[in-house]
PDB file of N, CA and C in Angstrom:
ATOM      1  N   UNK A   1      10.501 -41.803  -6.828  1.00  0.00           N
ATOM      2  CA  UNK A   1      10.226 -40.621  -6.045  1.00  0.00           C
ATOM      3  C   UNK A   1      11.236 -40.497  -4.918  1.00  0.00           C
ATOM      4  N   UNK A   2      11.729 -39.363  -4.575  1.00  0.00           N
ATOM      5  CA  UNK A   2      12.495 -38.893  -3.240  1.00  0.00           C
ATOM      6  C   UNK A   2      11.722 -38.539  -2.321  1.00  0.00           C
ATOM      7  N   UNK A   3      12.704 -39.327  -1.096  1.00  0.00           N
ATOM      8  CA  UNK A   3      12.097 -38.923   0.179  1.00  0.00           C
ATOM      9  C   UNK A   3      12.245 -37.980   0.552  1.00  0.00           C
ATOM     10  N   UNK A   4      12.123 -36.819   0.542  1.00  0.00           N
ATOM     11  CA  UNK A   4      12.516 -35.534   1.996  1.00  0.00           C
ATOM     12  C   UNK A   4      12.236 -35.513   3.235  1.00  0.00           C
ATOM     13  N   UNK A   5      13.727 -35.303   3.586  1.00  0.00           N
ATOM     14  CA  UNK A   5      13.191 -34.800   4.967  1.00  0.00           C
ATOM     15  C   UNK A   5      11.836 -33.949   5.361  1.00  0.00           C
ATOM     16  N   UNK A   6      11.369 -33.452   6.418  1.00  0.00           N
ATOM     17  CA  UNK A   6      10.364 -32.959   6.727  1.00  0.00           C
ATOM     18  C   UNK A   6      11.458 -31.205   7.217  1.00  0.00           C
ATOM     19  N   UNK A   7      10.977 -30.353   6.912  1.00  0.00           N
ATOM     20  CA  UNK A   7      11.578 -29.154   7.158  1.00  0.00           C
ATOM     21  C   UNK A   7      11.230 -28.703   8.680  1.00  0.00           C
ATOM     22  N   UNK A   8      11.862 -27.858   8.954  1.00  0.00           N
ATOM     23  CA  UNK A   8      11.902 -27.812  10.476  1.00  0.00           C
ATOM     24  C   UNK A   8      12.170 -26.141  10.856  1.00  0.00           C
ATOM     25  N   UNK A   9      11.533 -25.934  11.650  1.00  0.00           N
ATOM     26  CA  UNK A   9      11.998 -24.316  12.118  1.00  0.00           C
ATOM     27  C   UNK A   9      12.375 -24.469  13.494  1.00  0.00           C
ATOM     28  N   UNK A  10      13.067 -23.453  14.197  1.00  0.00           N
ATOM     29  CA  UNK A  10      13.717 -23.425  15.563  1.00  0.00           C
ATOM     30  C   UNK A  10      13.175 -22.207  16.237  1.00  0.00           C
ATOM     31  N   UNK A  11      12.470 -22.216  17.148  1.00  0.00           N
ATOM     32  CA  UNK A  11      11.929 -21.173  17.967  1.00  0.00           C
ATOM     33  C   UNK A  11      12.137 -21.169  19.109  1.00  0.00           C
ATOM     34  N   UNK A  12      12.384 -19.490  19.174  1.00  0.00           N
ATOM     35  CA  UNK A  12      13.374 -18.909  20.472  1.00  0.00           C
ATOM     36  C   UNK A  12      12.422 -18.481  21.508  1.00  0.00           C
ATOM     37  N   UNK A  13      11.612 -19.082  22.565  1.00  0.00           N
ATOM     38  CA  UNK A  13      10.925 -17.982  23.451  1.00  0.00           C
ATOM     39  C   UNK A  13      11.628 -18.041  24.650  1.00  0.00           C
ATOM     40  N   UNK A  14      10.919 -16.841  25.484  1.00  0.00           N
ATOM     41  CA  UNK A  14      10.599 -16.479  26.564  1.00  0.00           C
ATOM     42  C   UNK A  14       9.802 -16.884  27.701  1.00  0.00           C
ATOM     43  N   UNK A  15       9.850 -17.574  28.347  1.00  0.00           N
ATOM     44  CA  UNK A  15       8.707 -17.919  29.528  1.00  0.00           C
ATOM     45  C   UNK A  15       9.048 -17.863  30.632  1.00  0.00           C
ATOM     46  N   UNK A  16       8.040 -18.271  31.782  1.00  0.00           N
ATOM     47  CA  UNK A  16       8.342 -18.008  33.098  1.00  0.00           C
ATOM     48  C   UNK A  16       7.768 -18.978  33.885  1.00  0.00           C
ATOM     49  N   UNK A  17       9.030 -19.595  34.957  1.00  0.00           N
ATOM     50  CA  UNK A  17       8.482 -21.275  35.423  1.00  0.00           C
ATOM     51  C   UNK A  17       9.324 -22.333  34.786  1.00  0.00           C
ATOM     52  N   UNK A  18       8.703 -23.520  34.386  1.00  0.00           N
ATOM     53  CA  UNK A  18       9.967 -24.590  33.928  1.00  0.00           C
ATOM     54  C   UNK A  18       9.428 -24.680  32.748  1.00  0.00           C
ATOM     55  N   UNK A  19      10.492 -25.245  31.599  1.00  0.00           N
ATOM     56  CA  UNK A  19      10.523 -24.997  30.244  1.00  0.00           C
ATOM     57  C   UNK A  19       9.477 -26.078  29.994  1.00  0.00           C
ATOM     58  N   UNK A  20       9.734 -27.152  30.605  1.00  0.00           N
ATOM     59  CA  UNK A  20       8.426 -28.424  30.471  1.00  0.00           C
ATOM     60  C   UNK A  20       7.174 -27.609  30.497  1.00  0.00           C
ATOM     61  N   UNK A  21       6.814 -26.788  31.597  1.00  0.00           N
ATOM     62  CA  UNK A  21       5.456 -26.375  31.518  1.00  0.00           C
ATOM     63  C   UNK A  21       5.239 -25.928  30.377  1.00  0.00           C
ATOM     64  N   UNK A  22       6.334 -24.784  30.064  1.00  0.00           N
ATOM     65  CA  UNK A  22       5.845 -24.098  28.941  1.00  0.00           C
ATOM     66  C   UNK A  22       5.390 -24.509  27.486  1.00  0.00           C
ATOM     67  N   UNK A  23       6.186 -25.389  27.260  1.00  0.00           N
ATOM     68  CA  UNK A  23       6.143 -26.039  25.851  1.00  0.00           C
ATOM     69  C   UNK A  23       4.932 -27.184  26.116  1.00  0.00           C
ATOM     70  N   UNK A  24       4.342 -27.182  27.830  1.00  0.00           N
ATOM     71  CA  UNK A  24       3.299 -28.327  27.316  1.00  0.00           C
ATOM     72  C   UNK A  24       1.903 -27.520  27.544  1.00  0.00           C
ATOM     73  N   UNK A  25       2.067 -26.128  27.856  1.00  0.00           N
ATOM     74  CA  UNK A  25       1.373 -25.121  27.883  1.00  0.00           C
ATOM     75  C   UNK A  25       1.238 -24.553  25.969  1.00  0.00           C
ATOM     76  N   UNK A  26       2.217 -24.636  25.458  1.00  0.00           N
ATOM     77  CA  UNK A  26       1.624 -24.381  24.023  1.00  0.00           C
ATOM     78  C   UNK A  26       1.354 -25.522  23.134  1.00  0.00           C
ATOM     79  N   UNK A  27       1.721 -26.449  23.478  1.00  0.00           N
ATOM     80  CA  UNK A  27       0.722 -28.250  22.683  1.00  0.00           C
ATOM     81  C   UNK A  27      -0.909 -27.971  23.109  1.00  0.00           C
ATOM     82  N   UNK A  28      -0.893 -27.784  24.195  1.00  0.00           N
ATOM     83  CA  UNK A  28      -1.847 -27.616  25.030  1.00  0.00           C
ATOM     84  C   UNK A  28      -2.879 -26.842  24.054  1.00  0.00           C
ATOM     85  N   UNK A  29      -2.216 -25.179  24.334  1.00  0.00           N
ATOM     86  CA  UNK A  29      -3.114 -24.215  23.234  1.00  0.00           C
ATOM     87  C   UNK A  29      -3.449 -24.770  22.036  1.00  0.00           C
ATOM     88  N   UNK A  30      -2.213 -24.936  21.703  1.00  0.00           N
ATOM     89  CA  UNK A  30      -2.562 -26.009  19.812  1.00  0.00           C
ATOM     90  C   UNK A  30      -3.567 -26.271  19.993  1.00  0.00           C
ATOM     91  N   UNK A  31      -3.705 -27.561  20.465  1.00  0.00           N
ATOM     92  CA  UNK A  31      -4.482 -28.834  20.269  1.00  0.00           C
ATOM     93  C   UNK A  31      -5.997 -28.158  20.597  1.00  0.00           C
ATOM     94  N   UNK A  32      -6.109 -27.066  21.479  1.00  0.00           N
ATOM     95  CA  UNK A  32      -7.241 -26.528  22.147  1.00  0.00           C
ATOM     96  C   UNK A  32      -7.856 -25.650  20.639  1.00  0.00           C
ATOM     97  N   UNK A  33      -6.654 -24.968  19.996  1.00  0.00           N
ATOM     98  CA  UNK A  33      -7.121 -24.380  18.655  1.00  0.00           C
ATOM     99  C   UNK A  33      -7.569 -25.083  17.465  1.00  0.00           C
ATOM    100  N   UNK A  34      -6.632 -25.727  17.149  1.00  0.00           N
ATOM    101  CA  UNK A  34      -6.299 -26.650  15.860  1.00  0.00           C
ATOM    102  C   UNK A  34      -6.834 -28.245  15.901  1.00  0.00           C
ATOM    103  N   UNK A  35      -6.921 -28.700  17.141  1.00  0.00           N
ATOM    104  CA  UNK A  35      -7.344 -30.142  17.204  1.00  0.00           C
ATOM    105  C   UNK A  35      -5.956 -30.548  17.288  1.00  0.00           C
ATOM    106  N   UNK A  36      -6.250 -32.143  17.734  1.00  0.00           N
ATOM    107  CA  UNK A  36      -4.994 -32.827  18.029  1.00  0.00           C
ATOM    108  C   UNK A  36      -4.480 -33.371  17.170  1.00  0.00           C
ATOM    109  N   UNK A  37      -4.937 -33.754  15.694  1.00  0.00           N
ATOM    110  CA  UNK A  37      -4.599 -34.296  14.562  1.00  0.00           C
ATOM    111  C   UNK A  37      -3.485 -33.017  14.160  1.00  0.00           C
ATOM    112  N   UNK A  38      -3.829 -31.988  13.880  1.00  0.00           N
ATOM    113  CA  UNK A  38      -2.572 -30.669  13.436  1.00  0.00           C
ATOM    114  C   UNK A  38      -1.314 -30.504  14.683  1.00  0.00           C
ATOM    115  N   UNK A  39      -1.997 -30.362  15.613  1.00  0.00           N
ATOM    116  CA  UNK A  39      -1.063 -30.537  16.599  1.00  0.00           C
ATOM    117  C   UNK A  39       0.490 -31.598  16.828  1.00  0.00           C
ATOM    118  N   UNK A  40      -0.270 -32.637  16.265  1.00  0.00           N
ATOM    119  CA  UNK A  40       0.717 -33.936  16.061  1.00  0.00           C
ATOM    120  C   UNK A  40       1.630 -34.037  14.788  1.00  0.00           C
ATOM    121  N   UNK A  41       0.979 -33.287  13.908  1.00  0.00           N
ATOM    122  CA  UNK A  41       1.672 -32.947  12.640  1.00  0.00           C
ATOM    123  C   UNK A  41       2.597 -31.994  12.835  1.00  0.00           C
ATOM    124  N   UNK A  42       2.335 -31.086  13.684  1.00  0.00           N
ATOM    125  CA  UNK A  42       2.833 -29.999  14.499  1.00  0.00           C
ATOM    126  C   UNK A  42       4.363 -30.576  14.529  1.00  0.00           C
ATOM    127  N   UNK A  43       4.470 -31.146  15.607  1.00  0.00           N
ATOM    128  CA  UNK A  43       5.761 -32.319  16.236  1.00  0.00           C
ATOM    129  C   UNK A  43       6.410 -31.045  17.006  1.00  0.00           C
ATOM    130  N   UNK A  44       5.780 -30.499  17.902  1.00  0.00           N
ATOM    131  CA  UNK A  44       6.627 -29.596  19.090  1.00  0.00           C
ATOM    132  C   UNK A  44       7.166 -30.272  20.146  1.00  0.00           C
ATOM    133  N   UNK A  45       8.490 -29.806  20.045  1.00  0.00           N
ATOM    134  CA  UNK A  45       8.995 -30.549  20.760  1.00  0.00           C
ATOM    135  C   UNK A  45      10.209 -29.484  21.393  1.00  0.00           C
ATOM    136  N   UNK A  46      10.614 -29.531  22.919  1.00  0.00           N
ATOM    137  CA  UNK A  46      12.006 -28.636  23.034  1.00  0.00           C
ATOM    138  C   UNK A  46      13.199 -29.411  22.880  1.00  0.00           C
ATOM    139  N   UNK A  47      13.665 -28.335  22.362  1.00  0.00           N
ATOM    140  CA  UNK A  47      15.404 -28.715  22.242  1.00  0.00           C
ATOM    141  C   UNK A  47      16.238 -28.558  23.295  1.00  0.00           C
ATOM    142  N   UNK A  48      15.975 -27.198  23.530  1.00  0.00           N
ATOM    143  CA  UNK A  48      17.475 -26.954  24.727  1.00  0.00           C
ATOM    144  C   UNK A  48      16.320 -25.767  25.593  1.00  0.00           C
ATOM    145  N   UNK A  49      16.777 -25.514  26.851  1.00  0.00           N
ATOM    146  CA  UNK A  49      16.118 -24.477  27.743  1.00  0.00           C
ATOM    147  C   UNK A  49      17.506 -24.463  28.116  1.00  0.00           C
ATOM    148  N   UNK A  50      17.685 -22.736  28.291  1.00  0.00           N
ATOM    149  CA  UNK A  50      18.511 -22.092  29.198  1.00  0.00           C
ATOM    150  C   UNK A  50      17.888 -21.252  30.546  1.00  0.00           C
ATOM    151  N   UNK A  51      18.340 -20.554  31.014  1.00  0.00           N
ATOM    152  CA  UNK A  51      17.789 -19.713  32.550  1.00  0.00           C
ATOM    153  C   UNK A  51      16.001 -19.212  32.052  1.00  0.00           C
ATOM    154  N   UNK A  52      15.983 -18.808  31.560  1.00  0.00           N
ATOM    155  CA  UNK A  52      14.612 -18.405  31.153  1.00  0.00           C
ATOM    156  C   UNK A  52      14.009 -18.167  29.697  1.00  0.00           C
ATOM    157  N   UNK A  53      14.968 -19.242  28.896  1.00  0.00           N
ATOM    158  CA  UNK A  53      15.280 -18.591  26.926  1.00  0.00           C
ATOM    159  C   UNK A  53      14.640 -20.486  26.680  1.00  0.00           C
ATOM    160  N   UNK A  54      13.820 -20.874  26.172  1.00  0.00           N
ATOM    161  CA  UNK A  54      14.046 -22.068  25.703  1.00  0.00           C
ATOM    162  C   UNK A  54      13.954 -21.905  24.142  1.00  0.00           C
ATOM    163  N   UNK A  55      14.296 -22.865  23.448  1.00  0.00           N
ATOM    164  CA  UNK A  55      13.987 -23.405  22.168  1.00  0.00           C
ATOM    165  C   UNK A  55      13.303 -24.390  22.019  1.00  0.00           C
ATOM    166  N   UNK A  56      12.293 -24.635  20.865  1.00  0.00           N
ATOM    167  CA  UNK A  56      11.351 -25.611  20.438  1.00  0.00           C
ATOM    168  C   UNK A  56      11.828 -25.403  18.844  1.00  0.00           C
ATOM    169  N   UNK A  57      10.878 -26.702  18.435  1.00  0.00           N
ATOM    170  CA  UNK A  57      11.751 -27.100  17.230  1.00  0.00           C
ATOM    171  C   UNK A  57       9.864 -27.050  17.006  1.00  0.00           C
ATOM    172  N   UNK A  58       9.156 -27.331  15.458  1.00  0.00           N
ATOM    173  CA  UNK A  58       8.028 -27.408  15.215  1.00  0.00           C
ATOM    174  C   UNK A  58       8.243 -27.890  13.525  1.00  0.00           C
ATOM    175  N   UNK A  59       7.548 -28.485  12.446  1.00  0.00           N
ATOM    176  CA  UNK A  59       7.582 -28.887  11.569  1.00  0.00           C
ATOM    177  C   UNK A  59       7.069 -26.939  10.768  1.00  0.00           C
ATOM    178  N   UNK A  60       7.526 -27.160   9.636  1.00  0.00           N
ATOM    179  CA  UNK A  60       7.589 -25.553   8.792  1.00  0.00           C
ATOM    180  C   UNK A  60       6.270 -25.773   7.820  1.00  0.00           C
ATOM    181  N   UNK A  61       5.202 -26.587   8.013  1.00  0.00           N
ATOM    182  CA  UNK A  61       4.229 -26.070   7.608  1.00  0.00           C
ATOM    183  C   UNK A  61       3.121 -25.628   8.671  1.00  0.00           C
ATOM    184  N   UNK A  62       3.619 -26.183  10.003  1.00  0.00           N
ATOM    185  CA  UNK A  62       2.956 -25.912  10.871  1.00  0.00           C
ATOM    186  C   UNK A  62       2.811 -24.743  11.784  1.00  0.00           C
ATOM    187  N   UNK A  63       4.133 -24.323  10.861  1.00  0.00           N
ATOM    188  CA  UNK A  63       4.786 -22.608  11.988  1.00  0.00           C
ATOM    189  C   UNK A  63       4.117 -22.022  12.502  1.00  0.00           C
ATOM    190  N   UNK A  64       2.864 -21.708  11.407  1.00  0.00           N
ATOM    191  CA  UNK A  64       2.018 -20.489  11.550  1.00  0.00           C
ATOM    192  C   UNK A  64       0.954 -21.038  12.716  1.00  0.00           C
ATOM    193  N   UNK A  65       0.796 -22.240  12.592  1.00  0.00           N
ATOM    194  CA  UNK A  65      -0.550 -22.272  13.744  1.00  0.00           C
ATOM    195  C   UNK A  65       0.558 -22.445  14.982  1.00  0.00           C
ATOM    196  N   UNK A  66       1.669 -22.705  14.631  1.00  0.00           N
ATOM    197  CA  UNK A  66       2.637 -22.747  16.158  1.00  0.00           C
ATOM    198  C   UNK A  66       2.487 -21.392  17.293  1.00  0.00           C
ATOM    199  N   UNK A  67       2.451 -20.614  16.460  1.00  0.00           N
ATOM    200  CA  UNK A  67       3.393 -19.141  16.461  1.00  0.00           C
ATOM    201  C   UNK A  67       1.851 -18.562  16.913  1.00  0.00           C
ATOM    202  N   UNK A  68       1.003 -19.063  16.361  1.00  0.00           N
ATOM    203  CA  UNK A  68      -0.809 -18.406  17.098  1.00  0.00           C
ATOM    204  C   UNK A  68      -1.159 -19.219  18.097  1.00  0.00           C
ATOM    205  N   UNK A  69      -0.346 -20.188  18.657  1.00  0.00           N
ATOM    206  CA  UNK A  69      -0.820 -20.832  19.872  1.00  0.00           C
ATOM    207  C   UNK A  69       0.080 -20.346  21.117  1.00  0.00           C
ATOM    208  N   UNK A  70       1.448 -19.762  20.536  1.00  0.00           N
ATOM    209  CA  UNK A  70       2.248 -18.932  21.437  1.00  0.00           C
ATOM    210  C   UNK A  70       1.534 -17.617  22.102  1.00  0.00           C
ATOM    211  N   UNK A  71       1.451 -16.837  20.682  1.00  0.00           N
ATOM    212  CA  UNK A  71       0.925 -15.689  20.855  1.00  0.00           C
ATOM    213  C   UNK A  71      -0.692 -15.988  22.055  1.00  0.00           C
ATOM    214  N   UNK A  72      -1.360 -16.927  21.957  1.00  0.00           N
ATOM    215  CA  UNK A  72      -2.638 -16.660  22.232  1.00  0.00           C
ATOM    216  C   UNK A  72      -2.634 -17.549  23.684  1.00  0.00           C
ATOM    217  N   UNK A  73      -1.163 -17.579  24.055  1.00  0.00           N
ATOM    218  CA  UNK A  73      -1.167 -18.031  25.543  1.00  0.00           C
ATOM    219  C   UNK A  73      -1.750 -17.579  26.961  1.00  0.00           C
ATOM    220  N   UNK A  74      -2.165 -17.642  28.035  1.00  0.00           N
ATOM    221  CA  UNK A  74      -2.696 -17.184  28.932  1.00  0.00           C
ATOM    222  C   UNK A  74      -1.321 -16.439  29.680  1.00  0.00           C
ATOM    223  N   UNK A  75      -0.616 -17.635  30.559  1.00  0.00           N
ATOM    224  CA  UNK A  75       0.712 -16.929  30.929  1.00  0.00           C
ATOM    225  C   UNK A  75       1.551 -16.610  29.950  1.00  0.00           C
ATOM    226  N   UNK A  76       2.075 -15.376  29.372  1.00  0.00           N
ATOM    227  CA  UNK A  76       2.455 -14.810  28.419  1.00  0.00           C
ATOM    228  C   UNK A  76       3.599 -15.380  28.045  1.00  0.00           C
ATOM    229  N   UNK A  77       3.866 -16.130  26.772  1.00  0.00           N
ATOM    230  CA  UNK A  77       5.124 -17.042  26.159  1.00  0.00           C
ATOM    231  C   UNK A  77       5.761 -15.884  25.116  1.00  0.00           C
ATOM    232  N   UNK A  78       6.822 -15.051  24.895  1.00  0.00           N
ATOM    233  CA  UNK A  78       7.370 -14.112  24.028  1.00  0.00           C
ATOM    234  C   UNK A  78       8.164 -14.858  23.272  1.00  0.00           C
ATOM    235  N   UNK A  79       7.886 -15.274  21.798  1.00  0.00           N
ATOM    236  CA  UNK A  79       8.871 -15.175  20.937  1.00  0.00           C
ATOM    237  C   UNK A  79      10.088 -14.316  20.537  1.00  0.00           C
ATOM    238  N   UNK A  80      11.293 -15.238  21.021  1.00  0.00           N
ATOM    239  CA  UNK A  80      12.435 -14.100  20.353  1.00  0.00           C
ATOM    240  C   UNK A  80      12.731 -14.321  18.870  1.00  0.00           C
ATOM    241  N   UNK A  81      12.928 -15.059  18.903  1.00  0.00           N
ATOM    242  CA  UNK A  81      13.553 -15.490  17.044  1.00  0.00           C
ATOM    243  C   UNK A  81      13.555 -16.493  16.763  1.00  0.00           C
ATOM    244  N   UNK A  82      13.367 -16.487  15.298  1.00  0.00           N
ATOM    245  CA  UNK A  82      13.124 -17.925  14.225  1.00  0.00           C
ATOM    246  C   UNK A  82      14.427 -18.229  13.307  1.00  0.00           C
ATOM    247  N   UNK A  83      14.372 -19.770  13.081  1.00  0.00           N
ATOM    248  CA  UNK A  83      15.532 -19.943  12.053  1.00  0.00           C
ATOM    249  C   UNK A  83      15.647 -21.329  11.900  1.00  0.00           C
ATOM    250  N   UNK A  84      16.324 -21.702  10.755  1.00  0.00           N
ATOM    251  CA  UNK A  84      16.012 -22.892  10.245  1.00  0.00           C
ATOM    252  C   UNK A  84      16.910 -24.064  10.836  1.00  0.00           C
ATOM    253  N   UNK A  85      17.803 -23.660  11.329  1.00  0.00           N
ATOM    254  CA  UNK A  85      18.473 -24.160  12.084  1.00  0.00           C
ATOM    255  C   UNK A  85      19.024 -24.040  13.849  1.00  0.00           C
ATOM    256  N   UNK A  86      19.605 -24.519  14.485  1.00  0.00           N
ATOM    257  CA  UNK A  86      19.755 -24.530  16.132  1.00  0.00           C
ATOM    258  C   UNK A  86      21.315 -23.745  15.899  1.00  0.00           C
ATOM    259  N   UNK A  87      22.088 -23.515  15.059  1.00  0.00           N
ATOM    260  CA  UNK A  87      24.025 -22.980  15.111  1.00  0.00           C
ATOM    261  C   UNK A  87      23.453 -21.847  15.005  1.00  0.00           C
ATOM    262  N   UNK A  88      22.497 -21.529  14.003  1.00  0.00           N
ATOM    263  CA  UNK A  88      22.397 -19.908  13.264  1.00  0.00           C
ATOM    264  C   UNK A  88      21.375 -18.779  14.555  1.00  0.00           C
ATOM    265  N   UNK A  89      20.577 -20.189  15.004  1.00  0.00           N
ATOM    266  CA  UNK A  89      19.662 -19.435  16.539  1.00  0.00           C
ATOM    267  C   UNK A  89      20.251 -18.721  17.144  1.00  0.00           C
ATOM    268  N   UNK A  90      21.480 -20.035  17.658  1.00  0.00           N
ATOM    269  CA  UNK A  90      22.079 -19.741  19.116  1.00  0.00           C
ATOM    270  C   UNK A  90      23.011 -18.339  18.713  1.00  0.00           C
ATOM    271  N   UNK A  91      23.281 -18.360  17.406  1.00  0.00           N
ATOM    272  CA  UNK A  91      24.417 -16.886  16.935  1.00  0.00           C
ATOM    273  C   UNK A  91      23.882 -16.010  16.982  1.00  0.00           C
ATOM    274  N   UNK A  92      22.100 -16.003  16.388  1.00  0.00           N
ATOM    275  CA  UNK A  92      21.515 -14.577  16.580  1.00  0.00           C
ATOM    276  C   UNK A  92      21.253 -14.291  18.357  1.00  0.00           C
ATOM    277  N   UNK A  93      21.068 -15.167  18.982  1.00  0.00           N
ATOM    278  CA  UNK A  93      20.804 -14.849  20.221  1.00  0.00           C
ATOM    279  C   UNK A  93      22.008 -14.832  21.024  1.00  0.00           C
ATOM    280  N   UNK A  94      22.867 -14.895  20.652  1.00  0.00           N
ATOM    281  CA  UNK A  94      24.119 -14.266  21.399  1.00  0.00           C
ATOM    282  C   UNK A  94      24.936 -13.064  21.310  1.00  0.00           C
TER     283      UNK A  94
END
């Protein structure tokens, strides 16, 4: 049998405050939705924060409960864009 890697998506938001809060503001939601077992399967984690743009990285079966713990934030987190990689992100967002 082959190992695979685990697939990965790259997500572009929006927030307001420090990128730490934010990304521990949507584990947070997760875990509050989904439990902490999905959450961990989850594997959110940030990559890079710029002035007010960060990126998080999340495992690609988990997208969808990612992407409903964004959306269902209190201080409002805006998704800009998705992609399977961090070269092809940073190109659409430039």
């Amino acid at each position: 049998m082959l190992n695979r890697r685990v697939k990965r998506r790259y997500v572009s938001v929006v927030y307001t405050g420090s990128a730490n809060k934010a990304v521990n503001a949507i584990i947070r939601r997760c875990s509050d939705l989904f439990g902490s077992i999905a959450t961990e399967k989850a594997g959110i984690r940030l990559v890079r924060s710029d002035s007010n743009v960060a990126i998080i990285k999340c495992r690609q079966e988990q997208l969808d409960n990612v992407l409903a713990a964004i959306a269902l934030l209190d201080p409002p987190v805006v998704t800009r864009d998705m992609s399977g990689s961090i070269k092809q992100l940073r190109r659409r967002l430039a």
